[in-house]
Each structure stands twice: as C-alpha cells, then as structure tokens.
Protein backbone atom coordinates (compact mmCIF):
# COMPACT_ATOMS: atom_id res chain seq x y z
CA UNK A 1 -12.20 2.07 -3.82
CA UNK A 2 -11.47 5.77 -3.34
CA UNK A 3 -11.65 6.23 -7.54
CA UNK A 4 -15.06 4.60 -7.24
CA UNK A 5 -16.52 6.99 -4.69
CA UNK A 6 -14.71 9.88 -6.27
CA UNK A 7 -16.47 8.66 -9.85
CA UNK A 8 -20.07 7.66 -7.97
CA UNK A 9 -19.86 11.37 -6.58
CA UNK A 10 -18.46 13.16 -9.88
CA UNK A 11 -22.16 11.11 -11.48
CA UNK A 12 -24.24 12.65 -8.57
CA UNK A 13 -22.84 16.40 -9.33
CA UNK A 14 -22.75 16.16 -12.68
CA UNK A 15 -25.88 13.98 -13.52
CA UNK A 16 -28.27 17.10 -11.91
CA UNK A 17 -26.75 18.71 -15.54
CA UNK A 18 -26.82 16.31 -18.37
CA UNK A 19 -30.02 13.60 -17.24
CA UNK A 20 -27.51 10.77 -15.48
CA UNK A 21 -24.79 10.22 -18.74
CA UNK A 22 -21.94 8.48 -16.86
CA UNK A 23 -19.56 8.22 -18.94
CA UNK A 24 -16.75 10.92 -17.46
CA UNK A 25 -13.57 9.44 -15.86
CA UNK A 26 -12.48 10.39 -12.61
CA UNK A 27 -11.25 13.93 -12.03
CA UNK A 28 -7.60 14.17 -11.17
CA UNK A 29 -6.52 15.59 -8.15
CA UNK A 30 -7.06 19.49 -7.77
CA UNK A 31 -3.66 21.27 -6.22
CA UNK A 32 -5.02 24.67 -5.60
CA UNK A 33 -7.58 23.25 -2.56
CA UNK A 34 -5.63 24.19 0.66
CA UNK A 35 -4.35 21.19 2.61
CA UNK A 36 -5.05 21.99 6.34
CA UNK A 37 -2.48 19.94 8.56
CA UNK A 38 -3.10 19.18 11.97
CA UNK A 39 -1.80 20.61 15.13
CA UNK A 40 -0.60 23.75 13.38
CA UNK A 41 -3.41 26.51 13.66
CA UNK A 42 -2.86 28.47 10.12
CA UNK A 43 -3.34 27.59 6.96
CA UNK A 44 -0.95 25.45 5.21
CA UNK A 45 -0.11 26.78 1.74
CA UNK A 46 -1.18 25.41 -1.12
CA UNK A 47 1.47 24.22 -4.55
CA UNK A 48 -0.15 26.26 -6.43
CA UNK A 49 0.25 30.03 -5.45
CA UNK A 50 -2.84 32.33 -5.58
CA UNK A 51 -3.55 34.65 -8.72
CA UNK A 52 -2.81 38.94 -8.35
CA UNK A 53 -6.60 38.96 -8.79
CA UNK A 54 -7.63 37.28 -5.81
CA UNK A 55 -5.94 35.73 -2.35
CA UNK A 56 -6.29 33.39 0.21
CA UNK A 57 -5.02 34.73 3.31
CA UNK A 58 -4.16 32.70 6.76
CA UNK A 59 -4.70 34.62 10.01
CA UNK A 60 -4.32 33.81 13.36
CA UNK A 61 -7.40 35.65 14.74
CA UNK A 62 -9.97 37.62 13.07
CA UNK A 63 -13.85 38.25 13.44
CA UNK A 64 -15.91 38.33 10.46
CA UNK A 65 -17.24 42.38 10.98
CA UNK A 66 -13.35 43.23 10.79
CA UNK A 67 -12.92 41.75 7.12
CA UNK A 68 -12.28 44.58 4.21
CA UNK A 69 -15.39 45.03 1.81
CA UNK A 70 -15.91 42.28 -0.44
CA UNK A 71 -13.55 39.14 2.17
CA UNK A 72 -14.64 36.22 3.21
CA UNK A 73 -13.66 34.70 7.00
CA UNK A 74 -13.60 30.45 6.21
CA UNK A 75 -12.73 27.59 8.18
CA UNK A 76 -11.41 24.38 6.93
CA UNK A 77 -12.02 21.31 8.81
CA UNK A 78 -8.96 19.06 10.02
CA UNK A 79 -11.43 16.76 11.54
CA UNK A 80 -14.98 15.60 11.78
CA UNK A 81 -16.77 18.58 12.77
CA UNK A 82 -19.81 18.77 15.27
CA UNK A 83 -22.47 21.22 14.79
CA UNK A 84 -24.63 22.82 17.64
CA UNK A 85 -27.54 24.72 17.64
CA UNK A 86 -26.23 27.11 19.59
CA UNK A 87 -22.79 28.28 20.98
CA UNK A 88 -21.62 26.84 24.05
CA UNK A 89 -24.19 23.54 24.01
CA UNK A 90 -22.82 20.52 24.71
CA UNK A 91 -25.12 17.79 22.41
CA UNK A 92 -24.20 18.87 18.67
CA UNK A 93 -27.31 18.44 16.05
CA UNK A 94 -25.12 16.68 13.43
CA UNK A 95 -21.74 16.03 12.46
CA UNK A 96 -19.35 17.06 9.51
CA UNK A 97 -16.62 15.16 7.59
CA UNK A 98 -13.56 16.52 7.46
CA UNK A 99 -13.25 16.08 3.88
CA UNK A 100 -16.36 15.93 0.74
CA UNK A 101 -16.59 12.86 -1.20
CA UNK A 102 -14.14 14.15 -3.58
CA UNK A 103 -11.20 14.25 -1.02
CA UNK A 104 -11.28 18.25 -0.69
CA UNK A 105 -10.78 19.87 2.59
CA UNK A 106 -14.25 20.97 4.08
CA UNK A 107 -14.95 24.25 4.30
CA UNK A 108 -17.55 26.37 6.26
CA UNK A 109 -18.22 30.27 5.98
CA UNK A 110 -17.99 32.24 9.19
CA UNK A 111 -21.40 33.70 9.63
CA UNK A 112 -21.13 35.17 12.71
CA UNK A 113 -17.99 35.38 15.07
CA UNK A 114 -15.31 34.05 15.71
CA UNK A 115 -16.31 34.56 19.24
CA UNK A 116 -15.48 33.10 22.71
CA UNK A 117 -13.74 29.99 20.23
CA UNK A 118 -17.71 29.54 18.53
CA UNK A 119 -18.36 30.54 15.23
CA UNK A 120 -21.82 31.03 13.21
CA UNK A 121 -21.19 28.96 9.96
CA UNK A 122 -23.27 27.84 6.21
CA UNK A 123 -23.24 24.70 5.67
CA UNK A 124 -23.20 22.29 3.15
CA UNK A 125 -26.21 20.54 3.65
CA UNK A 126 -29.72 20.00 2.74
CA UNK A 127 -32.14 21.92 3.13
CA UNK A 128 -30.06 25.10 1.28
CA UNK A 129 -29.48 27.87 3.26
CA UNK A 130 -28.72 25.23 6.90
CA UNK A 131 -26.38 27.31 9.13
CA UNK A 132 -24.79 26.09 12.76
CA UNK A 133 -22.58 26.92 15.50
CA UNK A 134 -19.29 25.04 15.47
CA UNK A 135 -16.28 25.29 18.06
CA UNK A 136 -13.15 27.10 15.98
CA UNK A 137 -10.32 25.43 18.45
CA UNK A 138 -8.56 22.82 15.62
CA UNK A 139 -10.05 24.61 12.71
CA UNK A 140 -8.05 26.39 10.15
CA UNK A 141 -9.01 29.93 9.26
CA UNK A 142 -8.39 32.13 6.44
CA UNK A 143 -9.52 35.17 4.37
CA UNK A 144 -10.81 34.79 1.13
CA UNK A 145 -11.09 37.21 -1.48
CA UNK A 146 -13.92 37.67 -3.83
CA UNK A 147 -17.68 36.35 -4.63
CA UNK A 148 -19.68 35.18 -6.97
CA UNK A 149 -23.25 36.32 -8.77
CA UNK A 150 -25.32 34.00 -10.73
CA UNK A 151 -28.18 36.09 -12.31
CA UNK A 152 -30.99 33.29 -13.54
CA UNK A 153 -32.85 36.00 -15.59
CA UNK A 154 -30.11 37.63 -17.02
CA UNK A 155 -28.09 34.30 -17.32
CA UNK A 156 -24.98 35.90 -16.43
CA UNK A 157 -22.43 34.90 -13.84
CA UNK A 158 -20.29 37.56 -12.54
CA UNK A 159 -17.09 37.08 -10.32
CA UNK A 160 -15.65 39.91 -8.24
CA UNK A 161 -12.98 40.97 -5.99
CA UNK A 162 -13.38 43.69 -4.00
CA UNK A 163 -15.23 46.47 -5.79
CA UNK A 164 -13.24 45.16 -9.25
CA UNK A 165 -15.39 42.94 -11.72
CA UNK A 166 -12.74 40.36 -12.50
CA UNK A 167 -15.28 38.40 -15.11
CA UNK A 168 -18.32 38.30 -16.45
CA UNK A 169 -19.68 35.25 -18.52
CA UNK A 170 -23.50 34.37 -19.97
CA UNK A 171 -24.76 30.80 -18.44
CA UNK A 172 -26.83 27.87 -18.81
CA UNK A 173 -29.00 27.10 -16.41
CA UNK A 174 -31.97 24.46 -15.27
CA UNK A 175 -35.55 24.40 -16.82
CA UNK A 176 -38.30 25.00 -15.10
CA UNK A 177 -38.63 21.37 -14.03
CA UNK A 178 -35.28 21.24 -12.00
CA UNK A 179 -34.50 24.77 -11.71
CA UNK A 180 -31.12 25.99 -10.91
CA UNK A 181 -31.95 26.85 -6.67
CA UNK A 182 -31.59 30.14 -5.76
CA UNK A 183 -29.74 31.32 -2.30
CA UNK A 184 -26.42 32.07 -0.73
CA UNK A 185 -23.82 29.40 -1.61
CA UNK A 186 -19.68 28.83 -1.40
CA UNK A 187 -17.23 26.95 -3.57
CA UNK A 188 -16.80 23.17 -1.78
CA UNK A 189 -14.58 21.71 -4.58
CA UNK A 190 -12.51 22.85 -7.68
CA UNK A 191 -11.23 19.68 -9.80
CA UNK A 192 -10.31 18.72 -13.58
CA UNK A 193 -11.78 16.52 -15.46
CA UNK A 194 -9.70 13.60 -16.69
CA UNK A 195 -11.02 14.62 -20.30
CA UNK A 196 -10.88 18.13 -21.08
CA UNK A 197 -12.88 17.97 -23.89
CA UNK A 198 -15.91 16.03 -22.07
CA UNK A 199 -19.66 17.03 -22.09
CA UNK A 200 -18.14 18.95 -18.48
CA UNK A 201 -15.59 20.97 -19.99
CA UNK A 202 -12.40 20.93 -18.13
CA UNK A 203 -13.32 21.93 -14.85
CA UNK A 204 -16.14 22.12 -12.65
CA UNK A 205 -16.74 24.06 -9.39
CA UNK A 206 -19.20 22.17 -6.66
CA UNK A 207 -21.09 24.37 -4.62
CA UNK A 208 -23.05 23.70 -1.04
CA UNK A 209 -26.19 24.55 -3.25
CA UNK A 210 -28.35 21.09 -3.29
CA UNK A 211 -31.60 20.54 -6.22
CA UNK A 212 -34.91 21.01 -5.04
CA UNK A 213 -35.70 18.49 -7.04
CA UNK A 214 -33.29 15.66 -7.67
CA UNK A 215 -32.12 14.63 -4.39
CA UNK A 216 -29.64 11.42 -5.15
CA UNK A 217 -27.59 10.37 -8.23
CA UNK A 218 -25.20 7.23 -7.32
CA UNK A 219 -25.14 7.87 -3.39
CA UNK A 220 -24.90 11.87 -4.02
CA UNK A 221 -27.21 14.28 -2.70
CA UNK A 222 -28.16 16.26 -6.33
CA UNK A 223 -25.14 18.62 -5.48
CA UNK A 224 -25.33 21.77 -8.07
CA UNK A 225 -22.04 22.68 -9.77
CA UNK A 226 -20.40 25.39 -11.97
CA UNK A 227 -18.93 23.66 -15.11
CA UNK A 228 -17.69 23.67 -18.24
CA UNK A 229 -19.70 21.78 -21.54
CA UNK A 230 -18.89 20.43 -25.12
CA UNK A 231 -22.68 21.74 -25.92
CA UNK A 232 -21.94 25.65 -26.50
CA UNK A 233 -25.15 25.99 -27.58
CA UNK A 234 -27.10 25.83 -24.53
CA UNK A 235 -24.76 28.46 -22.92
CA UNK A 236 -27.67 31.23 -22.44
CA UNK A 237 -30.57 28.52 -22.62
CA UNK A 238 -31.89 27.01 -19.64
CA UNK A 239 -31.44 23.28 -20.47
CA UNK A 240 -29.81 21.84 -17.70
CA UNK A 241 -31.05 19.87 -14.72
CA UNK A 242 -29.92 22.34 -12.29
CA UNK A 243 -26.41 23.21 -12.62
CA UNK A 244 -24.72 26.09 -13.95
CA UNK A 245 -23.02 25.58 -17.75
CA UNK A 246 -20.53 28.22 -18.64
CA UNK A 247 -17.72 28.09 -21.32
CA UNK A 248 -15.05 26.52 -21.17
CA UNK A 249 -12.59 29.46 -21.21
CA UNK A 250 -14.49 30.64 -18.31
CA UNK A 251 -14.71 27.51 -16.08
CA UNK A 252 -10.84 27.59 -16.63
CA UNK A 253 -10.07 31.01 -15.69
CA UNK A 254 -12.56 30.34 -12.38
CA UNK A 255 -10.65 27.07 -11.49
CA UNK A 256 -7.51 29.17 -11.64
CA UNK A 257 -8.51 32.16 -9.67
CA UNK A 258 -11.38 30.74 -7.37
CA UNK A 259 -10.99 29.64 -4.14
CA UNK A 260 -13.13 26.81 -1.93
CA UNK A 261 -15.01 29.09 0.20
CA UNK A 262 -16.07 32.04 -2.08
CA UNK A 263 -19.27 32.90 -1.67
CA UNK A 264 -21.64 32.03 -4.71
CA UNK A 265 -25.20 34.09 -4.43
CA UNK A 266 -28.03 32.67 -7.04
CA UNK A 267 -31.06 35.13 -7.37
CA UNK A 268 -34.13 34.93 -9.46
C-alpha cells in the first residue's frame, strides 16, 4: 500500500512535467532527508553526511534575525502539526502531517521567530505563498545553508551558499498554458528514481510550489518539482507543464548537496 501512494504521488509531481506518462517506478528511499526522532529536541543526523559546500546544522535555540547571511532557520515536524492564525490562539486553521506522501520528514521555514515557543512559518500548501503560526515545543530545528534562484526569462537556475555561487545550470520550464508559478518556495523532498535513465532523470527535488493550473494528478495536488529528463533538448525551452527540467548532471549534484528546507525563489 505505501509503494502505491508513494507511485500515485511520484504521477501527481511528475505528471505537471511530461502530460500524465505513468510509467516511472517507485523512487527508492532518499537517505540524506533528516530523520527527526521524538522526545529528543535536536536534529537527528542523517547516514549520509552533508557536503563542504553546504550544511545542515542542529541548534538548540535560535531566532531567525540571528542567522548568518544567506541561512535558513527550519523546523521538521515529529508529529501532525496544527496551524494558527496567529500566535498564542487556541483553535488552529488547519493541520499538517508529519510526513509528505513520499514518507519525507515535513518541513516548514521559520518566517518569523522563534518566539515565546511560536514561530511564523511557509507552508506547503495551496494557494502558494500560505504562511501560519505553529507552536515550536516538539519540533526539530536546524540551520540550513544555501538557496535557490530559478530565473523563468533567463532559464537559469542558480544555487548558492552564502555569498559563493556553488552552480549554475540553464532550465526547462512550463509554457504559457501551465506556467512554471512564480514565488518563494523550499525543498519538501529529495528522492531517486528507481530508473536513472527515465524521462525524470535520476533525481527530482519537490518543492511547496503548487500549478496554477493543474490542481490533481492521481490524488496529488499538481506539486512542481526540480528534475532531471532523458529529453535534453527541451533544457532551455519552455515545454513542460510546470516543473523545472534541468540536466541530469545537475539534478545529481543538487540531490547531493541540497537540503529539504532550502529556500527555492521563482521570478518572472
């Protein structure tokens, strides 16, 4: 049942790139997302260590105007998470898994705070850009390093850490008909495809970033996603339903390096 949903899901990303093919196998499991263990209050570490070029960080304490340049405060969920409108009310607005349908930890990007054990967060929701106030007593927290820059006129994607330009890469992106949105975004999932050599490349990268236009594929919610392709050719083109195509050298090197979290802008 779980390979089902994780395939039904994998569809419903992937489908917003390539017009609903469904042919891809499951992805395997991806052992860079953090695990976040319950009652301890850091982050637990992950098997695979983090590149020189770019960190993940667990701290204690830490408000998101103390971070250096360039760092990113995140919490991971180690249970369903309530939203509120506001901090300190007591009837929450809606309600977060703990993990996405792919089995990776939620994560949420500290806004605002921490503050008085309340923190302003994104969220990974429809309609793009949602934010909300969550309580941070449970939650993991941890620093991430770097960000990401998807230029849909210059068709360039750009990843940097600090004030260092790590990689730069030319994209595909969606047509005018189911344009790629544009906004402030973060990593949700990294996996591997169970064919590196599929029309997704080897990787892919989901983001909180949902279509304006396609809103379900197989119970999904037309989630937009960084990926890979066996169609070079439309690297540059806009071709896609939405997603963001990239090569598959690159979608590697961002699977390696990239943590869930980073902030992904798209602009115009």
């Amino acid at each position: 049942m779980r390979r089902l949903t994780v395939f039904a899901f994998l569809c419903a990303l992937l489908a917003a790139c390539y017009g609903g093919q469904r042919t891809e196998p499951a992805p395997t499991a991806d052992s860079t997302a953090p695990v976040f263990t319950a009652p301890s209050t850091t982050l637990s570490p992950s098997s695979t260590s983090p590149t020189s070029s770019t960190t993940t960080t667990a701290v204690e304490t830490l408000d998101v105007e103390s971070l250096p340049e360039g760092a990113s405060l995140v919490l991971g969920a180690r249970d369903v998470v309530s939203v509120f409108a506001e901090p300190g009310a007591t009837e929450p607005i809606r309600a977060i898994e703990p993990t996405t349908i792919l089995g990776t930890n939620t994560v949420l990007v500290v806004l605002e705070g921490p503050r008085a054990g309340w923190a302003r967060v994104m969220l990974p929701i429809r309609p793009n850009g949602s934010e909300g106030w969550v309580r941070t007593d449970g939650m993991a927290m941890f620093v991430v390093e770097g960000s990401m820059l998807i230029d849909l006129s210059d068709r360039t994607l750009s990843y940097r850490v600090g004030s260092s330009e790590v990689l730069t890469t030319e994209v595909g992106i969606g047509t005018d008909r189911n344009p790629t949105p544009t906004g402030r975004f973060f990593v949700t999932d990294s996996v591997t495809m169970a064919n590196p050599d599929s029309t997704w490349g080897p990787h892919a990268l989901g983001l909180s970033a949902r279509s304006d236009t396609i809103t379900e594929y197989n119970g999904g919610d037309g989630i937009i996603g960084i990926h890979g392709t066996n169609i070079p050719w439309s690297i540059g083109q806009a071709s896609s339903l939405g997603c963001v195509r990239v090569p598959n050298e690159v979608i590697t090197r961002l699977h390696q390096m990239v943590r869930l979290g980073t902030p992904v802008e798209i602009v115009a």
